[in-house]
Every structure is written in C-alpha cells, then in structure tokens.
PDB file of N, CA and C in Angstrom:
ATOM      1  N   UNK A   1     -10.481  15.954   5.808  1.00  0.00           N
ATOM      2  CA  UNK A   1      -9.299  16.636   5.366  1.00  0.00           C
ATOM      3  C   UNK A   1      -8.086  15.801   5.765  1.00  0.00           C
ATOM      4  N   UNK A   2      -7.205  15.670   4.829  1.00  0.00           N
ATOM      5  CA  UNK A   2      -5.916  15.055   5.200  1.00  0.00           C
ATOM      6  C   UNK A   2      -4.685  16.053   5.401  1.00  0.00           C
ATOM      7  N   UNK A   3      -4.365  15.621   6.272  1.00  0.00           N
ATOM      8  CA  UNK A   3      -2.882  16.805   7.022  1.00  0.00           C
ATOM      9  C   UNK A   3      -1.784  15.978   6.335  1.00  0.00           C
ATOM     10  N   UNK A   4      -0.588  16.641   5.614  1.00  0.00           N
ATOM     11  CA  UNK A   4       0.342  16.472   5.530  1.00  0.00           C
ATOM     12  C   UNK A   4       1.011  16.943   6.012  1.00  0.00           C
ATOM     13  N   UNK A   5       2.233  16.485   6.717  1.00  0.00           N
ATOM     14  CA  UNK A   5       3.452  17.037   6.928  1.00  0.00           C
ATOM     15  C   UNK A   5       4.242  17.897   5.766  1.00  0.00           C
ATOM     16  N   UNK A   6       4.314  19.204   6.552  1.00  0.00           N
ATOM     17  CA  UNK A   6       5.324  20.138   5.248  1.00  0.00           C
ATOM     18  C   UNK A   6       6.630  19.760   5.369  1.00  0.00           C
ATOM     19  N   UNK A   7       7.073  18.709   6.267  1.00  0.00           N
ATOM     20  CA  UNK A   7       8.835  18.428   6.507  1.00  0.00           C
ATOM     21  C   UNK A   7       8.809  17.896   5.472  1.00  0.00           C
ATOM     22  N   UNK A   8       8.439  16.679   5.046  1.00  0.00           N
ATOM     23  CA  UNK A   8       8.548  15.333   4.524  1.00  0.00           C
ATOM     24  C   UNK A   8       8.386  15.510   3.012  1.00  0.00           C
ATOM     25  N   UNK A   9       8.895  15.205   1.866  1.00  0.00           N
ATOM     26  CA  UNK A   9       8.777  15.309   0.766  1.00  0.00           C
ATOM     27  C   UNK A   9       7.368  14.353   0.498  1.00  0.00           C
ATOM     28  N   UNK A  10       6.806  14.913  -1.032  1.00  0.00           N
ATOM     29  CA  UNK A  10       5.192  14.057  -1.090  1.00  0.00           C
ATOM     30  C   UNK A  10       5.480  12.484  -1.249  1.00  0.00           C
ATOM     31  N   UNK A  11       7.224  12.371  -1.812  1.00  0.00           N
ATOM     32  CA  UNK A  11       7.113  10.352  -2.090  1.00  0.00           C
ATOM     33  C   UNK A  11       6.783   9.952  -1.042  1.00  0.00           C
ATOM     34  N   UNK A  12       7.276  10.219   0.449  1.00  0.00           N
ATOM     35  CA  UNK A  12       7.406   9.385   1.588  1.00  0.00           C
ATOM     36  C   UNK A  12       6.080   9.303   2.258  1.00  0.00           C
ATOM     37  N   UNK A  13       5.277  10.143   1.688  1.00  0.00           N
ATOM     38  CA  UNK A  13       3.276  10.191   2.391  1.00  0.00           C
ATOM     39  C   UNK A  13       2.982   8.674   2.559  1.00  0.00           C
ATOM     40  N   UNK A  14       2.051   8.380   2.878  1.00  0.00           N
ATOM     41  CA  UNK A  14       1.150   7.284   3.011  1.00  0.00           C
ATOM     42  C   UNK A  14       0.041   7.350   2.068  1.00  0.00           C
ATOM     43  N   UNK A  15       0.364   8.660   1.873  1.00  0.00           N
ATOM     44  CA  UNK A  15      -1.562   8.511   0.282  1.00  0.00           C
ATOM     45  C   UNK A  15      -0.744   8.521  -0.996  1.00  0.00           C
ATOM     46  N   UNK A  16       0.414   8.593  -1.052  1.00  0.00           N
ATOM     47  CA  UNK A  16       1.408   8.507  -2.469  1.00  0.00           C
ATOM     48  C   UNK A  16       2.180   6.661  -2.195  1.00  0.00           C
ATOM     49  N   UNK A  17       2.296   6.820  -1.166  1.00  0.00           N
ATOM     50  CA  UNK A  17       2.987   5.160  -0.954  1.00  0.00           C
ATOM     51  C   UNK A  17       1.574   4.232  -1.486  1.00  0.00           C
ATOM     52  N   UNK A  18       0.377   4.802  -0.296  1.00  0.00           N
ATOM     53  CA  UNK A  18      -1.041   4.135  -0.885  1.00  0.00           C
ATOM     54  C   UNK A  18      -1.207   3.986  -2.358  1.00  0.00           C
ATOM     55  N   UNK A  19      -1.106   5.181  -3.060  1.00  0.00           N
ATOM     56  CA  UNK A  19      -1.356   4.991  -4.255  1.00  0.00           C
ATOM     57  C   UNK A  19      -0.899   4.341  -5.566  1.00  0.00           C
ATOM     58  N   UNK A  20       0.622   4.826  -4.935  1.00  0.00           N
ATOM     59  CA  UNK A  20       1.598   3.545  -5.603  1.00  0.00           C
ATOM     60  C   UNK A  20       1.237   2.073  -5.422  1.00  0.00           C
ATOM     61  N   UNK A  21       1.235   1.715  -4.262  1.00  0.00           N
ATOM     62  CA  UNK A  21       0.586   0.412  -3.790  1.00  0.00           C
ATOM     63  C   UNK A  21      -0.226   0.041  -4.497  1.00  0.00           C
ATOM     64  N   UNK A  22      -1.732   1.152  -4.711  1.00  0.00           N
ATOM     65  CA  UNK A  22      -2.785   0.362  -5.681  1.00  0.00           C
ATOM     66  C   UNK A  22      -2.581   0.252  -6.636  1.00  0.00           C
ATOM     67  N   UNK A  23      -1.533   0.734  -7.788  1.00  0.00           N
ATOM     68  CA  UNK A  23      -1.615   1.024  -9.120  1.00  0.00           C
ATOM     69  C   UNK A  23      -0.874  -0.355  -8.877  1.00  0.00           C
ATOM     70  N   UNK A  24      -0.353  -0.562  -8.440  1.00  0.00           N
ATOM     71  CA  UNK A  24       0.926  -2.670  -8.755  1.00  0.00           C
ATOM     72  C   UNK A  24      -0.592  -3.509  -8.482  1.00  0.00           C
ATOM     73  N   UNK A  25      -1.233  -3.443  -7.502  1.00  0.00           N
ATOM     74  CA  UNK A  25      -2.162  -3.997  -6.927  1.00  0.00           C
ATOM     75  C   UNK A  25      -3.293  -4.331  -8.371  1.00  0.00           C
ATOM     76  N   UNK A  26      -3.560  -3.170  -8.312  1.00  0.00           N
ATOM     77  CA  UNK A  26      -4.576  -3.123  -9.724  1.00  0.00           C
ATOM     78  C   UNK A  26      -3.999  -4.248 -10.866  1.00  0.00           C
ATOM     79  N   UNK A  27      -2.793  -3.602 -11.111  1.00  0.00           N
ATOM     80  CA  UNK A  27      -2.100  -4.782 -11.962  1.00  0.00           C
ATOM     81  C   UNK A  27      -2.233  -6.619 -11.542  1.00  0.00           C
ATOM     82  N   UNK A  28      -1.267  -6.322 -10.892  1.00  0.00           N
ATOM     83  CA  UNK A  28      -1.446  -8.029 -10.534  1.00  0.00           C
ATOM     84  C   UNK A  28      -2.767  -8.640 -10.089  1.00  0.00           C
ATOM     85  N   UNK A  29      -3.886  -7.643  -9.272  1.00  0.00           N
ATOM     86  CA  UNK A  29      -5.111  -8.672  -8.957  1.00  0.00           C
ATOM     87  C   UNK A  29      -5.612  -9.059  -7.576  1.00  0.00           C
ATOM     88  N   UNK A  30      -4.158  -9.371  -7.158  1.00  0.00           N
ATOM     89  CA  UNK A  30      -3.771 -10.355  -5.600  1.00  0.00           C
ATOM     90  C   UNK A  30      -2.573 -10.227  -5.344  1.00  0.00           C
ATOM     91  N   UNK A  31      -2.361 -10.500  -3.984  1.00  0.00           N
ATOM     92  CA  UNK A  31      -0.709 -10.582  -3.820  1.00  0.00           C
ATOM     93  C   UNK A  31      -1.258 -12.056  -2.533  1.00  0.00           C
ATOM     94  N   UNK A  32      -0.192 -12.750  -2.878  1.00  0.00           N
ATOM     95  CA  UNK A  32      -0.474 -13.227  -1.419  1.00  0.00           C
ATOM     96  C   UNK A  32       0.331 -12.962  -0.382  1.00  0.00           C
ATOM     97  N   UNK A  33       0.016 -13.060   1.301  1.00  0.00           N
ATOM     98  CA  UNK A  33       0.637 -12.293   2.303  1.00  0.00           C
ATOM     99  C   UNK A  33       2.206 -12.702   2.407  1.00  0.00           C
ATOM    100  N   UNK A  34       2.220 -13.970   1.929  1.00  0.00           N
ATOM    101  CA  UNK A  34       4.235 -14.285   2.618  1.00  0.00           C
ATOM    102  C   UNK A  34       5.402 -13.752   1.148  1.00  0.00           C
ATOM    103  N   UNK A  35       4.065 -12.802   0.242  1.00  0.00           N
ATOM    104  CA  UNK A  35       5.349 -12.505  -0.780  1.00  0.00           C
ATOM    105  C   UNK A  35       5.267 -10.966  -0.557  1.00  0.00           C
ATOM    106  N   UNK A  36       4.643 -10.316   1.016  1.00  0.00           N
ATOM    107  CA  UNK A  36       4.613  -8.639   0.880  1.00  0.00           C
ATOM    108  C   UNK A  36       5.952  -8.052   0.950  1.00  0.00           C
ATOM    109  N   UNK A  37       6.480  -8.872   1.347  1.00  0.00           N
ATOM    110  CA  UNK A  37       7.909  -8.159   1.349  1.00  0.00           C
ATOM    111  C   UNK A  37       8.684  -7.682  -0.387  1.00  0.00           C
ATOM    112  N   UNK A  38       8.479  -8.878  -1.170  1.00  0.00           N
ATOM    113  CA  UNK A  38       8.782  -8.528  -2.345  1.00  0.00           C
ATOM    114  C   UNK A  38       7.986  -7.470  -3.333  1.00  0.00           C
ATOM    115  N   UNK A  39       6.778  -7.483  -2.442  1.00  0.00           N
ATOM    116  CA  UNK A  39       5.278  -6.133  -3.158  1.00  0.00           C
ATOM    117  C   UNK A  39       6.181  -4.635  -2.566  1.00  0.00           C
ATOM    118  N   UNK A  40       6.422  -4.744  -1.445  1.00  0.00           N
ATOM    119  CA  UNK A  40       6.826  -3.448  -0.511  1.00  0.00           C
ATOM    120  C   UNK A  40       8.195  -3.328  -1.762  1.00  0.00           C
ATOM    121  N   UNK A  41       8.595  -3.944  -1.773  1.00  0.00           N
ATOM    122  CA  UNK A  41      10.703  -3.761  -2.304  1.00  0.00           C
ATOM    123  C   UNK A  41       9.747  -3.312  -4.121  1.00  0.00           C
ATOM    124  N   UNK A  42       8.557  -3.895  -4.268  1.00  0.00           N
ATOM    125  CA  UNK A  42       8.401  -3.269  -5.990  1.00  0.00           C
ATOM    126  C   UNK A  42       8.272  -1.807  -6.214  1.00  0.00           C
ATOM    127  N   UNK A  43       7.547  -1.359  -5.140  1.00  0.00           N
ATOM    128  CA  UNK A  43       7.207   0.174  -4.222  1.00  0.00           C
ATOM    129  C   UNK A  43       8.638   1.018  -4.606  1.00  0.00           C
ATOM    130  N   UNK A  44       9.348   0.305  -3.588  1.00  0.00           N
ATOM    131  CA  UNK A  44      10.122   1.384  -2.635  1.00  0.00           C
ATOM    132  C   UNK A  44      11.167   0.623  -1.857  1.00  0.00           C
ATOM    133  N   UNK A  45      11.885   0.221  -1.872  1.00  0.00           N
ATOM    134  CA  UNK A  45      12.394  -0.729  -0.908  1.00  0.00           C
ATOM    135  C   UNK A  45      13.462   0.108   0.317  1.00  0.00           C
ATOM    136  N   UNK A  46      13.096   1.387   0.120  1.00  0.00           N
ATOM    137  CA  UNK A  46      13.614   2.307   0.867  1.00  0.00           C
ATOM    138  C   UNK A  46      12.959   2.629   2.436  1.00  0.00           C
ATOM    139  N   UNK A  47      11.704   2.088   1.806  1.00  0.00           N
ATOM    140  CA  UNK A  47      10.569   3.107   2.933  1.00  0.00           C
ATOM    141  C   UNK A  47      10.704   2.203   4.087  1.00  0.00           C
ATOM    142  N   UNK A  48      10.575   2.422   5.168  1.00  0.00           N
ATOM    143  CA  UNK A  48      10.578   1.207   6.223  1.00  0.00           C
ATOM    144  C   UNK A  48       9.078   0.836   6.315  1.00  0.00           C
ATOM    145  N   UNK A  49       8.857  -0.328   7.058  1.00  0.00           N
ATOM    146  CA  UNK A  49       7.794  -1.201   6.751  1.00  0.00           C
ATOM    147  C   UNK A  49       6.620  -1.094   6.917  1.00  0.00           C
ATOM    148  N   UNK A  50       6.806   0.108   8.090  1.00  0.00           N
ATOM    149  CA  UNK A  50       5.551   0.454   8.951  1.00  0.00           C
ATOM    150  C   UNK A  50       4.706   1.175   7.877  1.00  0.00           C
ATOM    151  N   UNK A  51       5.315   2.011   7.623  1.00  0.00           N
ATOM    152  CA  UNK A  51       4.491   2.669   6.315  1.00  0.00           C
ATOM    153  C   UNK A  51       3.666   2.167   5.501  1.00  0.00           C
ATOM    154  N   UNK A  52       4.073   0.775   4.926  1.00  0.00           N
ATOM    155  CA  UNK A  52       3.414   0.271   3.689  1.00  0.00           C
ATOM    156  C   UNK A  52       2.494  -0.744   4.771  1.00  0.00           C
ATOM    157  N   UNK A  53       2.559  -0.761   6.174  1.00  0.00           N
ATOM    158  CA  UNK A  53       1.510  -1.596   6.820  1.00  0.00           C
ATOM    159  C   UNK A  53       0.352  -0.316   6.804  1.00  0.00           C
ATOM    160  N   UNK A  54       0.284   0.820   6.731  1.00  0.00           N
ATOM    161  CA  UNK A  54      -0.537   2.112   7.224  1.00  0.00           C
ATOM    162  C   UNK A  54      -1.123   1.990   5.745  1.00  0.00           C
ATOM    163  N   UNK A  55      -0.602   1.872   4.723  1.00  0.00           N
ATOM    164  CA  UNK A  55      -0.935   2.113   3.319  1.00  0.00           C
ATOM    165  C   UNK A  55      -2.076   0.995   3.192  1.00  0.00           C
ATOM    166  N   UNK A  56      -1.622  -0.312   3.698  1.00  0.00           N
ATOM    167  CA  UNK A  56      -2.669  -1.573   3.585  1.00  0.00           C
ATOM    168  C   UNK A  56      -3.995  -1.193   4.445  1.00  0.00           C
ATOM    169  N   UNK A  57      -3.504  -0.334   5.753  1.00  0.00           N
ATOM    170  CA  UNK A  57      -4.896   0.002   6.756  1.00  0.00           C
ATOM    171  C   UNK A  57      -5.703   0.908   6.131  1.00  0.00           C
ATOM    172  N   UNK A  58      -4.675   2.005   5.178  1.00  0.00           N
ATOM    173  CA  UNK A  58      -5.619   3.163   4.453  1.00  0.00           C
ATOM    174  C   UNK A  58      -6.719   2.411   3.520  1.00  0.00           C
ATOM    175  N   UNK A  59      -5.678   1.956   2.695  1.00  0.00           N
ATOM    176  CA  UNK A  59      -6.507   1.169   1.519  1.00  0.00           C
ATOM    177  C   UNK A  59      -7.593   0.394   1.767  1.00  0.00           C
ATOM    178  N   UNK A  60      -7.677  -0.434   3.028  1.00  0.00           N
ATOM    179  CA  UNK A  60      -8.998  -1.480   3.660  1.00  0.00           C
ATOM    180  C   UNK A  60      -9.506  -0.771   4.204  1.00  0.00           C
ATOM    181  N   UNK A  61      -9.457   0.669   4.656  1.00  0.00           N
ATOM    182  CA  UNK A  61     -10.650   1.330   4.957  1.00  0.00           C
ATOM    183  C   UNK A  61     -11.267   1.662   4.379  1.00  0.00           C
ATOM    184  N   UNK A  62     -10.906   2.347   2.913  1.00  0.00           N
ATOM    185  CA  UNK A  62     -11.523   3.046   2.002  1.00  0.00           C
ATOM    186  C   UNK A  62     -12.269   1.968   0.908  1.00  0.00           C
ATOM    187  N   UNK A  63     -11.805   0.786   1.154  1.00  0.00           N
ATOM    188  CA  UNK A  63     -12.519  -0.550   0.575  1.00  0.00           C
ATOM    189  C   UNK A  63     -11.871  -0.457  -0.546  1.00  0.00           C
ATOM    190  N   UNK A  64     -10.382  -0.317  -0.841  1.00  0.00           N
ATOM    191  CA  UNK A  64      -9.732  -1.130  -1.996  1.00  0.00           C
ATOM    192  C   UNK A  64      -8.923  -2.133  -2.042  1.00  0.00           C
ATOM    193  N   UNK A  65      -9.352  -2.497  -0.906  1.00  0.00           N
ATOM    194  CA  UNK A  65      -8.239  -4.236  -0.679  1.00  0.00           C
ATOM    195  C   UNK A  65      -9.263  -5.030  -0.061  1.00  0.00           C
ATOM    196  N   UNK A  66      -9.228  -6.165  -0.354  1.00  0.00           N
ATOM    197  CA  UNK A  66     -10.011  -7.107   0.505  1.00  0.00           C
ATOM    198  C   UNK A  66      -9.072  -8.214   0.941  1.00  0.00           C
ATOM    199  N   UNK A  67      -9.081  -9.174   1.798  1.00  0.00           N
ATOM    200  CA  UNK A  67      -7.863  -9.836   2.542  1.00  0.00           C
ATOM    201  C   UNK A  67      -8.838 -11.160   2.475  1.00  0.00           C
ATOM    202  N   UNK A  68      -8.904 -12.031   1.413  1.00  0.00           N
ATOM    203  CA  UNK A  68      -9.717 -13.367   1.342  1.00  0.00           C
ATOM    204  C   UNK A  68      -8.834 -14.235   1.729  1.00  0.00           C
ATOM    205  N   UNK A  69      -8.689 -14.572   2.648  1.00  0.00           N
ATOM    206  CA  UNK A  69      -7.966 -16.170   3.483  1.00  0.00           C
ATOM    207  C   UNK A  69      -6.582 -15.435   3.392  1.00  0.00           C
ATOM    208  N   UNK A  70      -5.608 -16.126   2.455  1.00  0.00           N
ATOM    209  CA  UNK A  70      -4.305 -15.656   2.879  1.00  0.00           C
ATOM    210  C   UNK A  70      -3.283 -14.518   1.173  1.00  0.00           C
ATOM    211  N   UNK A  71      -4.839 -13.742   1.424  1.00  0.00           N
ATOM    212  CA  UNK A  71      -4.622 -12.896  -0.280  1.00  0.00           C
ATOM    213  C   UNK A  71      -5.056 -11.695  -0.372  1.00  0.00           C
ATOM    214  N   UNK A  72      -3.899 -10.371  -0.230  1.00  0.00           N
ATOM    215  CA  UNK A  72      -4.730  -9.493  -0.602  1.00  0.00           C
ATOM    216  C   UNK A  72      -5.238  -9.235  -1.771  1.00  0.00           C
ATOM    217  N   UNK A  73      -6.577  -8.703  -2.192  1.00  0.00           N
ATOM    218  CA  UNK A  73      -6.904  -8.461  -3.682  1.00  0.00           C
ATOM    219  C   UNK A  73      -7.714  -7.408  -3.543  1.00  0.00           C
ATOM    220  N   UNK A  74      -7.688  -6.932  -5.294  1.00  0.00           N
ATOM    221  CA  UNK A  74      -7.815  -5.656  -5.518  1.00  0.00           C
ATOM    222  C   UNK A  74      -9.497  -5.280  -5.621  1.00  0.00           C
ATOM    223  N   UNK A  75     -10.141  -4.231  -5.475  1.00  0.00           N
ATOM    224  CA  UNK A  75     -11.042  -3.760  -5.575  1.00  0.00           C
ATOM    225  C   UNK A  75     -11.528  -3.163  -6.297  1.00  0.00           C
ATOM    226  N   UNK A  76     -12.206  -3.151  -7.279  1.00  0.00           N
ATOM    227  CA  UNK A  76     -12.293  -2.285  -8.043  1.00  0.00           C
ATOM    228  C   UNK A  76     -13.578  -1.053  -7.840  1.00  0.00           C
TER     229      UNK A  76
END
C-alpha cells in the first residue's frame, strides 16, 4: 500500500513525478547522467531535486530504469 500525504496536492507525489518521469523516459530511450538536470527542468523545474532523485530510486526498484555505465534507460 502506498501512503499519501493528504497535505500535498497529487502533482508534487513521487508516483506522479515517477510517472511523469517515465512517460519522457519512454520517449527518449536514455538520458545520460550529466544532462539530468535538463530531464528534471522537462518534468517540473519547480520541484526541488531530491524528489526526482526518489522518483529514479522508485523507478529502479520496480525495474523501469536500468543505469548502463553512464545512461539511464528505459525498460520496457
């Protein structure tokens, strides 16, 4: 079961940031790591950073990112 916070509106979650995340992800394929800053700002460039680092931990747990040398890519 996943707990949400009832403060927080649903954009600012981590499973809506996550999901946003995968749908660009899906698109492009790969990102490589020294352009995440410009992946995070395609998102949201609002959210602070930590977030979209929790979104990358969600996503590699659930096995939709894989991190080959210096690239994340998508899973299908």
């Amino acid at each position: 079961m996943i707990l949400v916070d009832s403060d927080s509106k649903p954009e600012d979650t981590i499973l809506y940031l996550s999901a946003k995340m995968l749908k660009i992800l899906k698109y492009k394929k790969s990102v490589h790591i020294s352009f995440l800053d410009d992946f995070f700002n395609d998102i949201n460039p609002n959210q602070p950073r930590y977030k979209y680092y929790l979104c990358l931990n969600f996503l590699f747990l659930i096995e939709k990112i894989e991190i080959d040398g210096s690239d994340l890519i998508y899973v299908s």
